[in-house]
PDB file of N, CA and C in Angstrom:
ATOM      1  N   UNK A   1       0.825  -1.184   0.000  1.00  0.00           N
ATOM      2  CA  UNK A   1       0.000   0.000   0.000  1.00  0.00           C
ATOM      3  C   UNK A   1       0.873   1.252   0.000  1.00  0.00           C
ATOM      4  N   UNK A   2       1.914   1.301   0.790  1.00  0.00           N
ATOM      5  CA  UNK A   2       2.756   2.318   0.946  1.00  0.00           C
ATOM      6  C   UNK A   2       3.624   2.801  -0.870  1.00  0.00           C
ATOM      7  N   UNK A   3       3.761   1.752  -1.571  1.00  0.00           N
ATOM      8  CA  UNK A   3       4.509   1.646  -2.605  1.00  0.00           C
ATOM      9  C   UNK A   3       2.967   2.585  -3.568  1.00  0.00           C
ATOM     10  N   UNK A   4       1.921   1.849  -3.464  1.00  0.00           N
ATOM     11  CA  UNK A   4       0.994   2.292  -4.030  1.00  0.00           C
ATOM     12  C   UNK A   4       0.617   4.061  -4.193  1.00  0.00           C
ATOM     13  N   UNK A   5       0.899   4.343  -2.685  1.00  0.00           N
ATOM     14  CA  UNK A   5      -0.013   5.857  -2.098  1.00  0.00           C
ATOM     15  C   UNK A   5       2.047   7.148  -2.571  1.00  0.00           C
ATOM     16  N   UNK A   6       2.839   6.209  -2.980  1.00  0.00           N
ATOM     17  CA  UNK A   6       4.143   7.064  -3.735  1.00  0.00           C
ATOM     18  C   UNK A   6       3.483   7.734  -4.780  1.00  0.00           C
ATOM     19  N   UNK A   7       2.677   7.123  -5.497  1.00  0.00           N
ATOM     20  CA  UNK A   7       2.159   7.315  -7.230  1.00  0.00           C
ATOM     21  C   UNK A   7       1.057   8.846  -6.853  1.00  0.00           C
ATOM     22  N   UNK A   8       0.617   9.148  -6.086  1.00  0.00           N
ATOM     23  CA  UNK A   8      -0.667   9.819  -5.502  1.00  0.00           C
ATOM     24  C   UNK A   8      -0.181  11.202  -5.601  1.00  0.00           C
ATOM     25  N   UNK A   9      -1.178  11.772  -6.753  1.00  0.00           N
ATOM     26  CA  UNK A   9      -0.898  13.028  -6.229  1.00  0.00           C
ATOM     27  C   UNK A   9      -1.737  13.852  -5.557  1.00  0.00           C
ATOM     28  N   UNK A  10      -1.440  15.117  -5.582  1.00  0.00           N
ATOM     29  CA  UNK A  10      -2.148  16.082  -4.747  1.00  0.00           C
ATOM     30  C   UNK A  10      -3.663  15.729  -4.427  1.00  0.00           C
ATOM     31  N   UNK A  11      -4.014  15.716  -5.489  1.00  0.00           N
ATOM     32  CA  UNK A  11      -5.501  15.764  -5.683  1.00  0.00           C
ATOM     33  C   UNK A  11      -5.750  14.145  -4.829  1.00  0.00           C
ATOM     34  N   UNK A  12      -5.126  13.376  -5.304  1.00  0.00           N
ATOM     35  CA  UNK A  12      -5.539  12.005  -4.414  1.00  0.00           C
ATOM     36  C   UNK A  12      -5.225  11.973  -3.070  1.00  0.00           C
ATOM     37  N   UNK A  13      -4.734  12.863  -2.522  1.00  0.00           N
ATOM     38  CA  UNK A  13      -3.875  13.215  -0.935  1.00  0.00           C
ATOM     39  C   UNK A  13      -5.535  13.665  -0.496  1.00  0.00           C
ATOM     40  N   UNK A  14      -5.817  14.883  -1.523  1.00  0.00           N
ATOM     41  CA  UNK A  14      -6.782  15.768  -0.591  1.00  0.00           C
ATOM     42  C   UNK A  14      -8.008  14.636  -0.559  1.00  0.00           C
ATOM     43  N   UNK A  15      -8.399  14.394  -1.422  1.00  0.00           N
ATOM     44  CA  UNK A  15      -9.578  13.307  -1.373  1.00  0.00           C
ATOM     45  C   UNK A  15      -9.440  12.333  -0.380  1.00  0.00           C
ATOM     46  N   UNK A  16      -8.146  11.116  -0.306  1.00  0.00           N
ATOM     47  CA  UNK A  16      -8.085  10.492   0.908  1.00  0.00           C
ATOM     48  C   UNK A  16      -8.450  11.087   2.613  1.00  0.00           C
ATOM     49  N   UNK A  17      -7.736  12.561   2.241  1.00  0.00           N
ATOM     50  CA  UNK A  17      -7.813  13.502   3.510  1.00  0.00           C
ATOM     51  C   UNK A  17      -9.433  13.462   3.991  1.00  0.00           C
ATOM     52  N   UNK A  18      -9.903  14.286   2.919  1.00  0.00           N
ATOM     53  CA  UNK A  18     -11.282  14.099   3.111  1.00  0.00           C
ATOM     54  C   UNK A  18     -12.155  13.264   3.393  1.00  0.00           C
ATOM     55  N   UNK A  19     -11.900  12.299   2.931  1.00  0.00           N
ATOM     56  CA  UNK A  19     -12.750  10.766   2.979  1.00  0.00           C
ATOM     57  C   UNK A  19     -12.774   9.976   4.212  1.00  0.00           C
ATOM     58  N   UNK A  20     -11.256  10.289   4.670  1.00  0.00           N
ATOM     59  CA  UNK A  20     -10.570   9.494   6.124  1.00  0.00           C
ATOM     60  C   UNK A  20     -11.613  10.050   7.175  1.00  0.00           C
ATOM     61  N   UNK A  21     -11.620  11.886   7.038  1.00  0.00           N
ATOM     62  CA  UNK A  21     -12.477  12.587   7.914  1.00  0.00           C
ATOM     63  C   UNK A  21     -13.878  12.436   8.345  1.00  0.00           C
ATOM     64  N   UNK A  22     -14.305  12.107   6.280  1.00  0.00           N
ATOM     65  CA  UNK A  22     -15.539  12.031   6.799  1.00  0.00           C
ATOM     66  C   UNK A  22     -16.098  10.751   7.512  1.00  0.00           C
ATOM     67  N   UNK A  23     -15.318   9.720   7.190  1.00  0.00           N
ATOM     68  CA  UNK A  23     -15.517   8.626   7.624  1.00  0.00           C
ATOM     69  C   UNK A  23     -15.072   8.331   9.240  1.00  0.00           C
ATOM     70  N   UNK A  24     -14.253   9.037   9.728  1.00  0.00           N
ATOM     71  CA  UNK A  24     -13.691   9.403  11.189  1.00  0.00           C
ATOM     72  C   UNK A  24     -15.106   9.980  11.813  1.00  0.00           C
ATOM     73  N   UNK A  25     -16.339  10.846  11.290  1.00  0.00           N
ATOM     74  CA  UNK A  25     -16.575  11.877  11.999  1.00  0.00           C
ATOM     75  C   UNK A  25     -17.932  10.639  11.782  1.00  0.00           C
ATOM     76  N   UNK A  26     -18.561   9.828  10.953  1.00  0.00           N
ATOM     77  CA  UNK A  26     -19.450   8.835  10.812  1.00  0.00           C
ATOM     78  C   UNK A  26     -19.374   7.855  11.792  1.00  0.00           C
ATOM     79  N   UNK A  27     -17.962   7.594  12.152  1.00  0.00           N
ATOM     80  CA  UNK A  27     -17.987   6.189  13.677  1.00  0.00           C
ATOM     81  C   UNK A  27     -17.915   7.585  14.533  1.00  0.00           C
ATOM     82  N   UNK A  28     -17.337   8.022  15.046  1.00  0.00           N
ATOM     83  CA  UNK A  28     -17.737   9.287  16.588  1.00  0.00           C
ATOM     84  C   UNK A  28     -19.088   9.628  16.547  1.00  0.00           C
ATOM     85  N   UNK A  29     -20.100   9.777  15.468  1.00  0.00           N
ATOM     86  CA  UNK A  29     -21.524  10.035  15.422  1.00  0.00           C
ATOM     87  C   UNK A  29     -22.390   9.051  15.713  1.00  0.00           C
ATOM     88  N   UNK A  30     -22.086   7.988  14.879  1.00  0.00           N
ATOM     89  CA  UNK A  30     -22.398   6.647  15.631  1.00  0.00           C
ATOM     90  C   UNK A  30     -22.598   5.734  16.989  1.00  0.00           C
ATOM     91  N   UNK A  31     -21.216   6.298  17.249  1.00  0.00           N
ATOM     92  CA  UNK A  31     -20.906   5.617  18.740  1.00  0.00           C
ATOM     93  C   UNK A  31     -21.666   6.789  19.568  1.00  0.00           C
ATOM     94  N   UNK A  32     -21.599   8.112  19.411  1.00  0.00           N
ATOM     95  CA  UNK A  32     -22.206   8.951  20.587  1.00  0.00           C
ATOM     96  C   UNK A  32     -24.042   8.374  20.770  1.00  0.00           C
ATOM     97  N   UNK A  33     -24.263   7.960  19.319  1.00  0.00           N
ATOM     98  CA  UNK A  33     -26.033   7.480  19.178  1.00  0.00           C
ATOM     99  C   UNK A  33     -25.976   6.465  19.926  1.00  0.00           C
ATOM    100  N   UNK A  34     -24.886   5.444  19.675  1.00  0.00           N
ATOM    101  CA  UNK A  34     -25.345   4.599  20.612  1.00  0.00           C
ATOM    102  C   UNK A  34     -24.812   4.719  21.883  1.00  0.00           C
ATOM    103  N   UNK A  35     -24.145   5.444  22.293  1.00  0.00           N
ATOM    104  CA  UNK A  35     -24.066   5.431  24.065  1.00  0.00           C
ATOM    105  C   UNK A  35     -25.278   6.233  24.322  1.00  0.00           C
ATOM    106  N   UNK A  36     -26.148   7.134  23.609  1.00  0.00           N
ATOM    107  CA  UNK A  36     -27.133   8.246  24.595  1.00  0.00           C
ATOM    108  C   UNK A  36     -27.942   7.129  24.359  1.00  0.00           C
ATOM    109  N   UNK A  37     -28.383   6.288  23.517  1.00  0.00           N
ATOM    110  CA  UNK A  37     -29.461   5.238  23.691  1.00  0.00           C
ATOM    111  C   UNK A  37     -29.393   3.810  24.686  1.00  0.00           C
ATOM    112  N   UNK A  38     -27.826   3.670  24.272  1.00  0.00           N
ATOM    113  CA  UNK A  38     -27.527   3.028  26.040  1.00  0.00           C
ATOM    114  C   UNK A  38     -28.336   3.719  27.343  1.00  0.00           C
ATOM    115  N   UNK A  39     -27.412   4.447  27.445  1.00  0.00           N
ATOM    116  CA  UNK A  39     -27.744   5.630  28.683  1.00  0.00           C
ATOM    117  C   UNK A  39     -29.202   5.499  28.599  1.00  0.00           C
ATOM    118  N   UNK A  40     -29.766   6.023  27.900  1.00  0.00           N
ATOM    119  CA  UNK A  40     -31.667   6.255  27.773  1.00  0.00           C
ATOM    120  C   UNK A  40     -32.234   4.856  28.209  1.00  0.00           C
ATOM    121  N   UNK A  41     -32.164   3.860  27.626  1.00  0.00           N
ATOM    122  CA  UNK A  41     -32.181   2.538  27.939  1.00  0.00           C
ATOM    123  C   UNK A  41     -31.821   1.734  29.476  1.00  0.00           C
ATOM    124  N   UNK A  42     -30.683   2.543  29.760  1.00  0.00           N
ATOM    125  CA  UNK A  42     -30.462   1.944  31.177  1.00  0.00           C
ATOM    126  C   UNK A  42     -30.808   3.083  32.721  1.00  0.00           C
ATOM    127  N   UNK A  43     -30.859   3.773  32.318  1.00  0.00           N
ATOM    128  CA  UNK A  43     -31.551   4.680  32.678  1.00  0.00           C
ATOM    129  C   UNK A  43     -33.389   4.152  33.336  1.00  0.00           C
ATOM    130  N   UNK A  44     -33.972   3.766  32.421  1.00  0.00           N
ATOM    131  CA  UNK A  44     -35.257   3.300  32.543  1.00  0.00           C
ATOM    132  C   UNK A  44     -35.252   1.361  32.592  1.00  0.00           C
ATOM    133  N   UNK A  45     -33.963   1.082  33.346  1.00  0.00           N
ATOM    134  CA  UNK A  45     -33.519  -0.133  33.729  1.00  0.00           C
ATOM    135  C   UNK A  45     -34.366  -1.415  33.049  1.00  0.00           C
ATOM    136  N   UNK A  46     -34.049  -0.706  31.698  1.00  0.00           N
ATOM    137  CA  UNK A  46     -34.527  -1.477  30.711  1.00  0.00           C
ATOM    138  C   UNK A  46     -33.512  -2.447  30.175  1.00  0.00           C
ATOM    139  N   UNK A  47     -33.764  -3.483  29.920  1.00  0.00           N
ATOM    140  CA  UNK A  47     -32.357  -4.687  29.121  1.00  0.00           C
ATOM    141  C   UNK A  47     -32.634  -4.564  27.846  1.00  0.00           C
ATOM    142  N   UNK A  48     -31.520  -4.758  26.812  1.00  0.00           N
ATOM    143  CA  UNK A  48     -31.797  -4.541  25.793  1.00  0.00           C
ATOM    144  C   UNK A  48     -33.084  -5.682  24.970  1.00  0.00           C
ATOM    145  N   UNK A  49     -33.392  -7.318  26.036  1.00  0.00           N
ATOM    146  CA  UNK A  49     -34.239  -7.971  25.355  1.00  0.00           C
ATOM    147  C   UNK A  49     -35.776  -7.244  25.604  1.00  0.00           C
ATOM    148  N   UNK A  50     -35.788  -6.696  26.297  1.00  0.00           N
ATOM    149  CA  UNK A  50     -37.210  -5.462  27.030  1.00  0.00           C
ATOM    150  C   UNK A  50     -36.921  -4.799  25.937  1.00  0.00           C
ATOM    151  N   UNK A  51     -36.298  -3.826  25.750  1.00  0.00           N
ATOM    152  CA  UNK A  51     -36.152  -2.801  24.725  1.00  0.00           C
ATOM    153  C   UNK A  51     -37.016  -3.201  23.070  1.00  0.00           C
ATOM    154  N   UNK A  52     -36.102  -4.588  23.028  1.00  0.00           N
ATOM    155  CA  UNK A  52     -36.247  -5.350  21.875  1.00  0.00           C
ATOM    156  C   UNK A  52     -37.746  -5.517  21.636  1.00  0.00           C
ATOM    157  N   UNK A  53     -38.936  -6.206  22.792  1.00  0.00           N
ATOM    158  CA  UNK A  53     -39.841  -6.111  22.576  1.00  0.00           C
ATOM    159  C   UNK A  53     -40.930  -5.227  22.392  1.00  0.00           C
ATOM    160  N   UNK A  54     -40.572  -4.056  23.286  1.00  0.00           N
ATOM    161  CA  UNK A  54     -41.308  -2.567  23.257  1.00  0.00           C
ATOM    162  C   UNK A  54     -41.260  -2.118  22.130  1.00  0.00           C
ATOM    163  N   UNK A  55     -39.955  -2.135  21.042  1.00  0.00           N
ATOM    164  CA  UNK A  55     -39.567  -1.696  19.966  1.00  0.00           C
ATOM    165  C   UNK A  55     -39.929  -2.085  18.734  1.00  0.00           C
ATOM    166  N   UNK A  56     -40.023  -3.526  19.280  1.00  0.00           N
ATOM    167  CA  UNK A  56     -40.331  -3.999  17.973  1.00  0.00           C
ATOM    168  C   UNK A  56     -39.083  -4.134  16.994  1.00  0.00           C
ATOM    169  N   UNK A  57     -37.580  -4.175  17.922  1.00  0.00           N
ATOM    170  CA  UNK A  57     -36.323  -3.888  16.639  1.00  0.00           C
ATOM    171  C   UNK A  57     -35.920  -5.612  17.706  1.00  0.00           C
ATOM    172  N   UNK A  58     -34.652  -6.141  16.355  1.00  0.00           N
ATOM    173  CA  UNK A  58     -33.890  -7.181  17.079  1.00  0.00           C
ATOM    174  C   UNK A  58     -33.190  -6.577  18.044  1.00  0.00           C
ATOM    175  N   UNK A  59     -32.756  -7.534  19.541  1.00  0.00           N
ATOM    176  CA  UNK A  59     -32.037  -7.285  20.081  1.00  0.00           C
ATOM    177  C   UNK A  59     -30.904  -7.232  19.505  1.00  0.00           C
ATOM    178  N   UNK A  60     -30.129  -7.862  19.022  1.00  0.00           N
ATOM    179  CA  UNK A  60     -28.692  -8.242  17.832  1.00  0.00           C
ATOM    180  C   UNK A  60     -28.542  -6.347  17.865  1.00  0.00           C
ATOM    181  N   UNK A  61     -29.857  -6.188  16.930  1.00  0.00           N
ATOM    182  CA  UNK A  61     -29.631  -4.417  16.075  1.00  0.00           C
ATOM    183  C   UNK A  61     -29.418  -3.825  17.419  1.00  0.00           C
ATOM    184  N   UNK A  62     -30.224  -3.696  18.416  1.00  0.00           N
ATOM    185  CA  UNK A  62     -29.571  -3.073  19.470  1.00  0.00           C
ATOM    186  C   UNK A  62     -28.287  -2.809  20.146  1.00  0.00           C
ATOM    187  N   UNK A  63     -27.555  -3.730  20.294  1.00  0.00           N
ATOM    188  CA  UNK A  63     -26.934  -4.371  20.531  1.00  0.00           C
ATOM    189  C   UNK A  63     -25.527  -3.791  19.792  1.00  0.00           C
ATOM    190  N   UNK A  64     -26.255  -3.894  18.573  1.00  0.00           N
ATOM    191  CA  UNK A  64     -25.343  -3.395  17.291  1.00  0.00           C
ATOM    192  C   UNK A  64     -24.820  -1.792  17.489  1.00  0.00           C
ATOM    193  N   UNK A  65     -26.308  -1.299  17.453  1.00  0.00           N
ATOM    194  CA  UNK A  65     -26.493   0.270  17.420  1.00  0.00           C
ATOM    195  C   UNK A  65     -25.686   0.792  19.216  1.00  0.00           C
ATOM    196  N   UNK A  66     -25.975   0.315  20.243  1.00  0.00           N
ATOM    197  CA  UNK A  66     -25.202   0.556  21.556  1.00  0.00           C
ATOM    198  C   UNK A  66     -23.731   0.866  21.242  1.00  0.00           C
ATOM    199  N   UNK A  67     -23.287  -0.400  20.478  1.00  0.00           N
ATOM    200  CA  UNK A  67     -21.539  -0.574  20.008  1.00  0.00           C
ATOM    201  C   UNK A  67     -21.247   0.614  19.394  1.00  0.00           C
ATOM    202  N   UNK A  68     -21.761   1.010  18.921  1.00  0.00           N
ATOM    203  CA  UNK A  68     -21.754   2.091  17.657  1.00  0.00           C
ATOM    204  C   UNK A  68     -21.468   1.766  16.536  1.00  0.00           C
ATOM    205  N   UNK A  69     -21.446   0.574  15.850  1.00  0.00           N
ATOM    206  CA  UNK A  69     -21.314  -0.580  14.978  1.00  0.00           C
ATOM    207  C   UNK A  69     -22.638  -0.891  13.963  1.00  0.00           C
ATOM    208  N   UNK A  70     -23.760  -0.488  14.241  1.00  0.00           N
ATOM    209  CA  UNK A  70     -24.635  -0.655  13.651  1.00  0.00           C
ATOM    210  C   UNK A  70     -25.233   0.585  12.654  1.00  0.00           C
ATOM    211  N   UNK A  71     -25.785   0.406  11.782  1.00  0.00           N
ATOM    212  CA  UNK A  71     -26.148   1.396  10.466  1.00  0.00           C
ATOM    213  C   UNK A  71     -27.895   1.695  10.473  1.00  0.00           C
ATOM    214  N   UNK A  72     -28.766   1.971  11.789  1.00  0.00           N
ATOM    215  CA  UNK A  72     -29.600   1.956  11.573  1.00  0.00           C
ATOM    216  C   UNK A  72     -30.731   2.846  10.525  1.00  0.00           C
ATOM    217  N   UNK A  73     -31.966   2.364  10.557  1.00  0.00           N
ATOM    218  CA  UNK A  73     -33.126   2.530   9.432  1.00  0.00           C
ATOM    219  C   UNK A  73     -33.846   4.008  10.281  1.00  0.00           C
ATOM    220  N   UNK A  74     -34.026   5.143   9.653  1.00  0.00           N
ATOM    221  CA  UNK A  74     -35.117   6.076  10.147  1.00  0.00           C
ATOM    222  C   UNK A  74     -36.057   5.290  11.560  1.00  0.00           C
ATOM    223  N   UNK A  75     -36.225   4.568  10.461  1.00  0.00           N
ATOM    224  CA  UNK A  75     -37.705   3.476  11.053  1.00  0.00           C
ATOM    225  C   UNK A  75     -37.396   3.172  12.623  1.00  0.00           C
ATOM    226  N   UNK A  76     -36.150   2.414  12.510  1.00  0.00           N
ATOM    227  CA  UNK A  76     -35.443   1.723  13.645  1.00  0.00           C
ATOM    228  C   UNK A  76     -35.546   2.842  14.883  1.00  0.00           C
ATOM    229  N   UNK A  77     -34.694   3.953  14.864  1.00  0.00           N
ATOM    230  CA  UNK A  77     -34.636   5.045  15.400  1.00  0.00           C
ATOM    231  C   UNK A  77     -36.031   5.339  16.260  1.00  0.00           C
ATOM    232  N   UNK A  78     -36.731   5.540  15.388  1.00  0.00           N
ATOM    233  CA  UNK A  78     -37.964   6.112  15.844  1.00  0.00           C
ATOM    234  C   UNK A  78     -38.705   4.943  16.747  1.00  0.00           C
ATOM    235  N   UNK A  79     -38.404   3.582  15.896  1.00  0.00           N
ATOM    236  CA  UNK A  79     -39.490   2.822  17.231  1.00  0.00           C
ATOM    237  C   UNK A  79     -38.502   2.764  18.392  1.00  0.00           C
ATOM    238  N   UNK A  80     -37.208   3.093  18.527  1.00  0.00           N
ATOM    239  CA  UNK A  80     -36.550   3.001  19.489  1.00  0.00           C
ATOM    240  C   UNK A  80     -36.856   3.976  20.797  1.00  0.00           C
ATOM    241  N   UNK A  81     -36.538   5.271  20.067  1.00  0.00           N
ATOM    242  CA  UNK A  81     -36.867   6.467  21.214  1.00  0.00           C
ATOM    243  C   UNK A  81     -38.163   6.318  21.178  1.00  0.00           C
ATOM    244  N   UNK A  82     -39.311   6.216  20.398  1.00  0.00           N
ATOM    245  CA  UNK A  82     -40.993   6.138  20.959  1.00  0.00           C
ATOM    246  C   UNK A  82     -40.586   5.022  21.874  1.00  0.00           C
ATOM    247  N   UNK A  83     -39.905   3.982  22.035  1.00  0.00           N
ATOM    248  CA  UNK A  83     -40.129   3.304  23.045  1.00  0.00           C
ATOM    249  C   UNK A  83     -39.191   3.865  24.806  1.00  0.00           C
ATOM    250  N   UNK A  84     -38.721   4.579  24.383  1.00  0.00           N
ATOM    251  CA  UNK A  84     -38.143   4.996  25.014  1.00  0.00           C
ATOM    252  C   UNK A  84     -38.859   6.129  25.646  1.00  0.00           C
ATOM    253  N   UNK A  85     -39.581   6.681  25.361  1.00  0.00           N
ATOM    254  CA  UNK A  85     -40.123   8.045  25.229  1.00  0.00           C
ATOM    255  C   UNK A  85     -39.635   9.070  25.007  1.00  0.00           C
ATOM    256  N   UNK A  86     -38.679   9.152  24.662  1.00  0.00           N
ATOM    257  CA  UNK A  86     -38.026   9.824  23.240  1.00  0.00           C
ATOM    258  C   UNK A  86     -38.335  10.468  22.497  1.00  0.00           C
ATOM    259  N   UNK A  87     -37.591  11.686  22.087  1.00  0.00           N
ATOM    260  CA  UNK A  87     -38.309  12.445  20.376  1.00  0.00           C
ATOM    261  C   UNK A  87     -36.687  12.711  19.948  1.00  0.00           C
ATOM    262  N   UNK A  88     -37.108  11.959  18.697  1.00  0.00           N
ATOM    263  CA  UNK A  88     -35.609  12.056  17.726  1.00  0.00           C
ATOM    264  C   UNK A  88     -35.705  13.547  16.824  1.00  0.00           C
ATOM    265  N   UNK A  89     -34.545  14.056  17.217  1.00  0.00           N
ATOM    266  CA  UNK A  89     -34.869  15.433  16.594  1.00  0.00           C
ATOM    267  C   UNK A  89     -33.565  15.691  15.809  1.00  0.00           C
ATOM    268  N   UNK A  90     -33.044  16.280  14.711  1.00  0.00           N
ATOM    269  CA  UNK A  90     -32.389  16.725  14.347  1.00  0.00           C
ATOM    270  C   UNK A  90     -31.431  18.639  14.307  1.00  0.00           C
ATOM    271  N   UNK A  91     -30.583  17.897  14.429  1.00  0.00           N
ATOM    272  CA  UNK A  91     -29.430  19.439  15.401  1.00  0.00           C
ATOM    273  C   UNK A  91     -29.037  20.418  14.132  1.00  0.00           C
ATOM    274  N   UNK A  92     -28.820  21.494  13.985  1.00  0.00           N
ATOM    275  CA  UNK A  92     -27.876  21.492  12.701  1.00  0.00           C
ATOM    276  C   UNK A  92     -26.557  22.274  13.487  1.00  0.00           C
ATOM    277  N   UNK A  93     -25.278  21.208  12.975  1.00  0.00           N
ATOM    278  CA  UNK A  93     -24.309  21.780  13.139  1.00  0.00           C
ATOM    279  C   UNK A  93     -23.310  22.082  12.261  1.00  0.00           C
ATOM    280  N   UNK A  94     -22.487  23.056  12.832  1.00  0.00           N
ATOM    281  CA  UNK A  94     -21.270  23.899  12.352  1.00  0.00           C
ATOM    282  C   UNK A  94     -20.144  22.928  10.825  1.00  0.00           C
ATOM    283  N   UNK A  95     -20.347  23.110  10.343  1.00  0.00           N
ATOM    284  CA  UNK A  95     -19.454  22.783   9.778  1.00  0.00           C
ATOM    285  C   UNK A  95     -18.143  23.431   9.550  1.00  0.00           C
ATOM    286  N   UNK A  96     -17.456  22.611   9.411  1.00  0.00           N
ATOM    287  CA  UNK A  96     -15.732  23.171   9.046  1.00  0.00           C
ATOM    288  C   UNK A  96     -14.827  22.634   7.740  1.00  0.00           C
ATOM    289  N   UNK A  97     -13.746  23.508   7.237  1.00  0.00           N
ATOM    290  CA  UNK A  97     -13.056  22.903   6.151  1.00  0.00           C
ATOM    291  C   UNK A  97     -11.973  21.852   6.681  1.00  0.00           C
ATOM    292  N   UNK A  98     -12.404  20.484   6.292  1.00  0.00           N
ATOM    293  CA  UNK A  98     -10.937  19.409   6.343  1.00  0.00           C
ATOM    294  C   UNK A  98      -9.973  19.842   5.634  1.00  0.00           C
ATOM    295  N   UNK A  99      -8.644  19.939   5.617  1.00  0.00           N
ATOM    296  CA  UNK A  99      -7.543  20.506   4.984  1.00  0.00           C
ATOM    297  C   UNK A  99      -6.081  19.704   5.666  1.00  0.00           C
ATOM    298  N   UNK A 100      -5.650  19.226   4.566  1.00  0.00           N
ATOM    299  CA  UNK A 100      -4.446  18.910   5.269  1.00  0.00           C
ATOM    300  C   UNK A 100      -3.319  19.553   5.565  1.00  0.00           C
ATOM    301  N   UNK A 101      -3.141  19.329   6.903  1.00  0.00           N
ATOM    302  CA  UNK A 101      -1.560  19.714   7.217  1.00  0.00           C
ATOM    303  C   UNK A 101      -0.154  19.450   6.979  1.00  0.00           C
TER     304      UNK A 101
END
């Protein structure tokens, strides 16, 4: 790979740059969803097979989504926090330029 990324120019630097980021900032978004739904979940000393049935989602996906490992559906989301009593809301945040150093 190293022999490979010699051949790379600029333009393939910035794109990797970018891509690494956005894909860096997709697992930290992930994992924060699933620890506040942990938290929410244990919180209301719920187990994730309770959860599972209120929800109507597999435990597995739970399970999944906690890890921050899982890719959930709108759908999923929503029967999650309605079971939770929950309202899934959307934030808008700041964006910034990735740029390499």
């Amino acid at each position: 790979m190293q022999d490979f990324r010699k051949s790379w120019t600029e333009d393939d630097w910035k794109i990797y740059y970018a891509v690494s980021a956005d894909f860096q900032k997709e697992m930290r978004d992930r994992s924060e969803l699933g620890a506040a739904l942990q938290s929410a979940r244990k919180a209301q000393s719920l187990t994730q097979p309770k959860l599972s049935e209120l929800a109507d989602v597999q435990q597995a996906e739970i399970s999944r989504i906690e890890r921050g490992v899982g890719n959930p559906t709108a759908t999923t989301l929503f029967r999650l926090t309605h079971a939770l009593g929950l309202k899934l809301v959307v934030i808008p945040e700041e964006r910034t330029e990735i740029t390499r150093q």
